[in-house]
Protein backbone atom coordinates (compact mmCIF):
# COMPACT_ATOMS: atom_id res chain seq x y z
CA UNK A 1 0.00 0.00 0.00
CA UNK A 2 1.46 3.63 -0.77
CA UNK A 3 3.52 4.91 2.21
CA UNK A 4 2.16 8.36 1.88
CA UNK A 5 -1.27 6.89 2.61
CA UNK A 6 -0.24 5.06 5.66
CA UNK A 7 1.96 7.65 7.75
CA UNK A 8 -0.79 10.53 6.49
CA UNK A 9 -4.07 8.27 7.77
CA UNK A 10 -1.51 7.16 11.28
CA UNK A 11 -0.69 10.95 12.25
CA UNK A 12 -4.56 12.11 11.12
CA UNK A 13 -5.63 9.36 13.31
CA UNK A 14 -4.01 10.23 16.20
CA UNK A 15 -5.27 13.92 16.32
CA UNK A 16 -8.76 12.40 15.58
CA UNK A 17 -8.41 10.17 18.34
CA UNK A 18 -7.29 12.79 21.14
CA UNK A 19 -9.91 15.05 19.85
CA UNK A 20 -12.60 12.22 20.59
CA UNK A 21 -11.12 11.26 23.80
CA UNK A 22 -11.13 14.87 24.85
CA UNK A 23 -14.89 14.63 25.17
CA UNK A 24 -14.74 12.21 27.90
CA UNK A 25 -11.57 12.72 29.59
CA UNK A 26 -8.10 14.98 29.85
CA UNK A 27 -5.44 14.87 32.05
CA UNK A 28 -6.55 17.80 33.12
CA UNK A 29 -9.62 20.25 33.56
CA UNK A 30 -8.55 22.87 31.03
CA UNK A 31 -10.65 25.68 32.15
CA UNK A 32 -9.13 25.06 35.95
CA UNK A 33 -6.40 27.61 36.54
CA UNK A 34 -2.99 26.61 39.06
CA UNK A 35 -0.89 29.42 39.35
CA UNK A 36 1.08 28.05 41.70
CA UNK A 37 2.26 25.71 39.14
CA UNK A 38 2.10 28.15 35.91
CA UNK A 39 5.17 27.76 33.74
CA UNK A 40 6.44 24.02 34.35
CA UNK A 41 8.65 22.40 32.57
CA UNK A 42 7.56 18.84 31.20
CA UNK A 43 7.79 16.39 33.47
CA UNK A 44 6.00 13.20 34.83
CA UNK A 45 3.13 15.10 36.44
CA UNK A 46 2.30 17.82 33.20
CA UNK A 47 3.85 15.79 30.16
CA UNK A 48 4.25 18.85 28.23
CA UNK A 49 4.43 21.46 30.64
CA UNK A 50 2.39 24.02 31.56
CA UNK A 51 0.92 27.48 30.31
CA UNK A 52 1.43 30.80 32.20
CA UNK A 53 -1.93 29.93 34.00
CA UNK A 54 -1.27 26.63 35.40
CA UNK A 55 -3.21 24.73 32.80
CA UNK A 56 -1.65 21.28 31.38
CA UNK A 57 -0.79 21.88 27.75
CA UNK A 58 -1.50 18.05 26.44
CA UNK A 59 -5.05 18.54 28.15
CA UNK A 60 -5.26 21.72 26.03
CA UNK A 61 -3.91 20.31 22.90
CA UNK A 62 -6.24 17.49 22.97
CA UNK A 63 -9.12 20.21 23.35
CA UNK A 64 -7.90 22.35 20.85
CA UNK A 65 -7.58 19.19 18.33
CA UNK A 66 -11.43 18.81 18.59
CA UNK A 67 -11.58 22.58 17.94
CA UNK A 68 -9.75 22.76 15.03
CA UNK A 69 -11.09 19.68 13.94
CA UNK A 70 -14.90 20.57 14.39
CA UNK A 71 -14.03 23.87 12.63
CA UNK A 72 -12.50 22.36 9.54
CA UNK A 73 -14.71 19.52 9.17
CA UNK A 74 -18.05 22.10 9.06
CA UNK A 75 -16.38 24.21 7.22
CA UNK A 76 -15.09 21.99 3.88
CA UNK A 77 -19.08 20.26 4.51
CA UNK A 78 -20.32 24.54 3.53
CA UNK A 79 -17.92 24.45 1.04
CA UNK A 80 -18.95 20.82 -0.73
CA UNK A 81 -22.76 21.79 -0.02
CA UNK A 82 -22.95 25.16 -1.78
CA UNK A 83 -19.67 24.17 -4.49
CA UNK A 84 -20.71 20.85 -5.59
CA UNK A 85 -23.80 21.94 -6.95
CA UNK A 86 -22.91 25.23 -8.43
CA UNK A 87 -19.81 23.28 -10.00
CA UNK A 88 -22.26 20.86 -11.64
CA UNK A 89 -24.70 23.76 -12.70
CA UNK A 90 -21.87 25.56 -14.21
CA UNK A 91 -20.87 22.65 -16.39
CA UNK A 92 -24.32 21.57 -17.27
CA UNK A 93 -25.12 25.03 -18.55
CA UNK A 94 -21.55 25.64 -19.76
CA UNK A 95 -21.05 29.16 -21.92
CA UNK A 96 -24.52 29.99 -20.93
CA UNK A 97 -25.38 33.15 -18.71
CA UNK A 98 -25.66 30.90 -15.24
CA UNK A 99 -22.25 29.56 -15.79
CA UNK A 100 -20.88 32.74 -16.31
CA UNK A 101 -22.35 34.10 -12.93
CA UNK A 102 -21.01 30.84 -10.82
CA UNK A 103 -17.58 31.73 -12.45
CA UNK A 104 -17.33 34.87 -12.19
CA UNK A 105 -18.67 34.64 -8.17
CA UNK A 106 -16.03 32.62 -7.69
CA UNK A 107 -13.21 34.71 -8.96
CA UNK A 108 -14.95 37.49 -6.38
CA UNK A 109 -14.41 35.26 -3.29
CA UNK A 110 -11.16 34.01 -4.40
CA UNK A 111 -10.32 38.03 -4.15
CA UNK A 112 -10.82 38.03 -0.57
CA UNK A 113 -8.64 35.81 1.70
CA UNK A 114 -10.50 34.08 4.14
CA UNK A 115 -8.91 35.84 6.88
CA UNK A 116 -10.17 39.35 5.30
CA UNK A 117 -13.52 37.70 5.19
CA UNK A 118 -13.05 36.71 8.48
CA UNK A 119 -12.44 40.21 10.03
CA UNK A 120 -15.32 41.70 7.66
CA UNK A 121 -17.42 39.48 9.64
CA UNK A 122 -16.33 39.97 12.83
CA UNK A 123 -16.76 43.59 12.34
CA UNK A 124 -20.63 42.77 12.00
CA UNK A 125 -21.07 40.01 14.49
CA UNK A 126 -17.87 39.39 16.94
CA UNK A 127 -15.15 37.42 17.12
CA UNK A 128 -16.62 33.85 17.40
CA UNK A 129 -15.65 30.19 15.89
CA UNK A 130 -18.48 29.81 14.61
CA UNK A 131 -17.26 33.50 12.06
CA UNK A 132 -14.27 31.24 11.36
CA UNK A 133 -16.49 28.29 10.30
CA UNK A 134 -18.07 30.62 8.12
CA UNK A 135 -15.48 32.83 6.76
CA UNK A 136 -13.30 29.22 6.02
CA UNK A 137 -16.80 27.93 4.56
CA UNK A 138 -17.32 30.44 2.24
CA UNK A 139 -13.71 30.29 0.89
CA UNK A 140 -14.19 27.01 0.51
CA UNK A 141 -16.88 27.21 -1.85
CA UNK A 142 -15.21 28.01 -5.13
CA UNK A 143 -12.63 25.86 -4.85
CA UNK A 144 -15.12 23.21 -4.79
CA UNK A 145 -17.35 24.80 -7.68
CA UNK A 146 -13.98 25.15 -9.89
CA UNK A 147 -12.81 21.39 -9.27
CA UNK A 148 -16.21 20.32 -10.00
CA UNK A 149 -16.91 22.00 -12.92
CA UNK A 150 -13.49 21.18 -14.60
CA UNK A 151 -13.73 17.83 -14.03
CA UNK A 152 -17.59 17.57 -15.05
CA UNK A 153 -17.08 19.04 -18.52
CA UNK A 154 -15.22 16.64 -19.73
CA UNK A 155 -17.98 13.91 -18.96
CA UNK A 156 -20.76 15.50 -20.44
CA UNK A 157 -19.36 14.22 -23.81
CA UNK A 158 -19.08 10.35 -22.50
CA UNK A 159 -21.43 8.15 -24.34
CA UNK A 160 -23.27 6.84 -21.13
CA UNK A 161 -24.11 10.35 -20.73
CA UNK A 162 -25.33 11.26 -24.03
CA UNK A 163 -27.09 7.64 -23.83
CA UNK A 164 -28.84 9.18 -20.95
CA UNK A 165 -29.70 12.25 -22.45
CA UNK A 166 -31.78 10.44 -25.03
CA UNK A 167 -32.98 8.04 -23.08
CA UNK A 168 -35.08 11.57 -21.48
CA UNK A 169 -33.37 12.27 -18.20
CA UNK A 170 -33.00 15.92 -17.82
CA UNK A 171 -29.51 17.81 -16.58
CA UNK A 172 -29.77 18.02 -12.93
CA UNK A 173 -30.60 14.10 -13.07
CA UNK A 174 -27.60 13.18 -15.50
CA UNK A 175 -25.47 15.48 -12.88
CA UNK A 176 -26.16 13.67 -9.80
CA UNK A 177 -26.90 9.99 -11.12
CA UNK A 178 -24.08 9.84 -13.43
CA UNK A 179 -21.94 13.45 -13.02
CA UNK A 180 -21.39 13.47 -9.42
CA UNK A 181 -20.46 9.70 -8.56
CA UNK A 182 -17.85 10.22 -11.12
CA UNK A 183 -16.17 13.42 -9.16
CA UNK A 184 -16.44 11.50 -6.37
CA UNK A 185 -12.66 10.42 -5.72
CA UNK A 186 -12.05 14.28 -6.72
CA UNK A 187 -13.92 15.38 -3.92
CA UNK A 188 -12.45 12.66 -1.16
CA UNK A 189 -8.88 14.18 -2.36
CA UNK A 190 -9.82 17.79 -2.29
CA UNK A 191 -11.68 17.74 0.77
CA UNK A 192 -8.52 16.01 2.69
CA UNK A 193 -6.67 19.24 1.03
CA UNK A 194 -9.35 21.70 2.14
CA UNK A 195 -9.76 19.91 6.05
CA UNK A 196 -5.48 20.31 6.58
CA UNK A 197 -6.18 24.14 5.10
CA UNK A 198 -9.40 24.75 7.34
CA UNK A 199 -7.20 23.80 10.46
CA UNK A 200 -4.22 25.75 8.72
CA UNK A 201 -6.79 28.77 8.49
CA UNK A 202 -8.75 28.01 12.28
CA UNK A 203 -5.38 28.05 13.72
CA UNK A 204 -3.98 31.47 11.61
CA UNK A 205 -7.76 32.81 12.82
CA UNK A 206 -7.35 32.13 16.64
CA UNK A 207 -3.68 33.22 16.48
CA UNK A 208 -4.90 37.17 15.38
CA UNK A 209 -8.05 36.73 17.80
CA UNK A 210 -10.87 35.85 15.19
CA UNK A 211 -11.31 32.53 15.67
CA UNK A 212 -12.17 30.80 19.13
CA UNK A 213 -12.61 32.48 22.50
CA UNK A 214 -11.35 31.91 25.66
CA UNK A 215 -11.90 30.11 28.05
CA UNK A 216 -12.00 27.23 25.01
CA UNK A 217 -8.04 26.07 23.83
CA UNK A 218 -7.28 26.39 20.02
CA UNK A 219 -3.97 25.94 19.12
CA UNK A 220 -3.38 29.18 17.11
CA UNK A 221 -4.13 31.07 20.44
CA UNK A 222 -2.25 29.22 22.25
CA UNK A 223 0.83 30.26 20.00
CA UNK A 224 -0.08 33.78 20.10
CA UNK A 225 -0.07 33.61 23.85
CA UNK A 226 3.71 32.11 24.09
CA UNK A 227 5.26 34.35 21.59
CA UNK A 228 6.74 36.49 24.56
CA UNK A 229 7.87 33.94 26.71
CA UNK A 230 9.32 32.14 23.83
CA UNK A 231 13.19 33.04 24.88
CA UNK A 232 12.75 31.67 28.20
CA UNK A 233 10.02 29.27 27.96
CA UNK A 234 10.17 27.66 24.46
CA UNK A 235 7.79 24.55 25.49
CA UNK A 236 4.69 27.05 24.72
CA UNK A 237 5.22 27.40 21.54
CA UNK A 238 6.85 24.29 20.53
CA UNK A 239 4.12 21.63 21.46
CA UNK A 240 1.38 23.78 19.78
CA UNK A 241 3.13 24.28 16.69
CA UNK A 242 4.14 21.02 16.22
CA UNK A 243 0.65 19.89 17.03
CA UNK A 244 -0.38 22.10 13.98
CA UNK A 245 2.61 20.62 12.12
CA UNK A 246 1.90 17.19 12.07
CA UNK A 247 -1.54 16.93 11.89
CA UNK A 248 -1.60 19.38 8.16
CA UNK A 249 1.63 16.78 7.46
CA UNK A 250 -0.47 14.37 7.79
CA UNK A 251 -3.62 15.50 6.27
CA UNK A 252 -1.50 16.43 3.03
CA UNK A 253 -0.35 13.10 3.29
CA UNK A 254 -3.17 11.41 3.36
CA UNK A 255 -4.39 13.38 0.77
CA UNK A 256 -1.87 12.63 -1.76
CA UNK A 257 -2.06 8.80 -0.86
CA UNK A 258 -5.51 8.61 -1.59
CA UNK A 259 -5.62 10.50 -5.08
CA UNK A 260 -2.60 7.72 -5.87
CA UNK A 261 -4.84 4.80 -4.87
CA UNK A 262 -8.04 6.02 -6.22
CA UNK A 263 -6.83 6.87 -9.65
CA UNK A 264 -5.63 3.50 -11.39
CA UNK A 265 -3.55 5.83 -14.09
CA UNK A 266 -0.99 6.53 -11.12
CA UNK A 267 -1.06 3.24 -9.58
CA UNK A 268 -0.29 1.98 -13.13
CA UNK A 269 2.50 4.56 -13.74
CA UNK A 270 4.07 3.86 -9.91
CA UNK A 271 4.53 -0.02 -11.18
């Protein structure tokens, strides 16, 4: 089996598994403040240490993972809810006056970075995950739309779909019962792309105060908190960062494993 698939799905698992575990139990109570032990070094009793309030940073890493993870995984689910369709419209009514709008709606959100969506919205409404969901979401919609329609086009001149098409079924029927199981592998692939990017983005969010709030850990706050006790207390930073690290490493990896092992032209080529 390709490497790249198993290292990617064992470091992915291992963030989803702490994030899951975090629901039922932590080292630590994450939202209980120690001062008297803020700042320790890692050791047998705080494995990596602890913050500048007392908390246990594993405890909060674990928490965080089922932050960024909830944040990424709602967000790429906007972005294949609202893309996926518009990508199919677009290439069922390709050169027509709908595609045109879909396309050219897509090159205006790819003009604004989620994060400048992100503090246009929390302008309106506050600082909240739930702005990052959306701001992430919404970015996330083109991307889908684009890979959709690209990949759609070409089908629509396949024989089983002009077979359809005079057999009477009408466009959005071809699209979903012949069009969209045939982007599916597309999608699995992108959407492993788009979840190590959402947790990229959650954590890039939280680090410049836009994504979620205290009292609950993400890991881009936590960096943002450590960068000026990073001299004397590097620990802070480092387990965070790495935590971000590995789990987009492995997310990419996984990624690129699975477009290798769903398409048979690269498994071929690899031989």
């Amino acid at each position: 089996m390709n490497r790249s698939l198993i290292i990617g799905a064992a470091l992915s698992a291992v963030f989803v598994i702490a994030a899951l575990v975090s629901f039922v139990w932590t080292p630590y109570d994450v939202l209980g403040l120690d001062i008297p032990n803020k700042l320790k070094e890692p050791s047998a009793a705080h494995w990596l240490g602890t913050d500048h309030f007392g908390r246990d940073i594993f405890s909060m890493i674990m928490v965080g993972a089922r932050t960024s993870i909830a944040v990424a995984v709602v967000a790429v689910g906007i972005g294949m809810l609202l893309g996926v369709p518009l990508g199919l419209a677009a290439a069922a009514r390709t050169g027509t006056l709908l595609d045109e709008v879909i396309m050219r709606g897509n090159d205006l959100v790819f003009a604004f970075p989620s994060l400048l969506i992100a503090i246009m919205i929390t302008a309106v409404f506050g600082a909240s995950a739930l702005n990052a969901i959306i701001a992430i979401g919404i970015f996330n919609i083109p991307v889908f739309a684009r890979l959709v329609r690209g990949a759609a086009l070409s089908l629509w001149t396949r024989d089983y779909v002009l077979a359809a098409r005079v057999s009477g079924k009408g466009v959005a029927r071809i699209s979903f019962e012949h069009i969209l199981p045939n982007v599916t592998n597309l999608l699995i692939v992108q959407g492993t792309i788009q979840f190590s990017l959402g947790i990229l983005a959650e954590a890039g969010l939280s680090y410049v105060g836009l994504g979620a709030q205290p009292p609950t850990p993400s890991w881009g706050r936590m960096l943002a908190e450590s960068q000026t006790m990073f001299s004397f207390k590097p620990h802070l930073a480092i387990f965070p960062g790495l935590a971000i690290l590995l789990t987009v490493l492995g997310l990419n990896l996984l990624g690129d494993g699975l477009r290798d092992w769903l398409d048979p032209r690269l498994r071929r080529a690899k031989r």
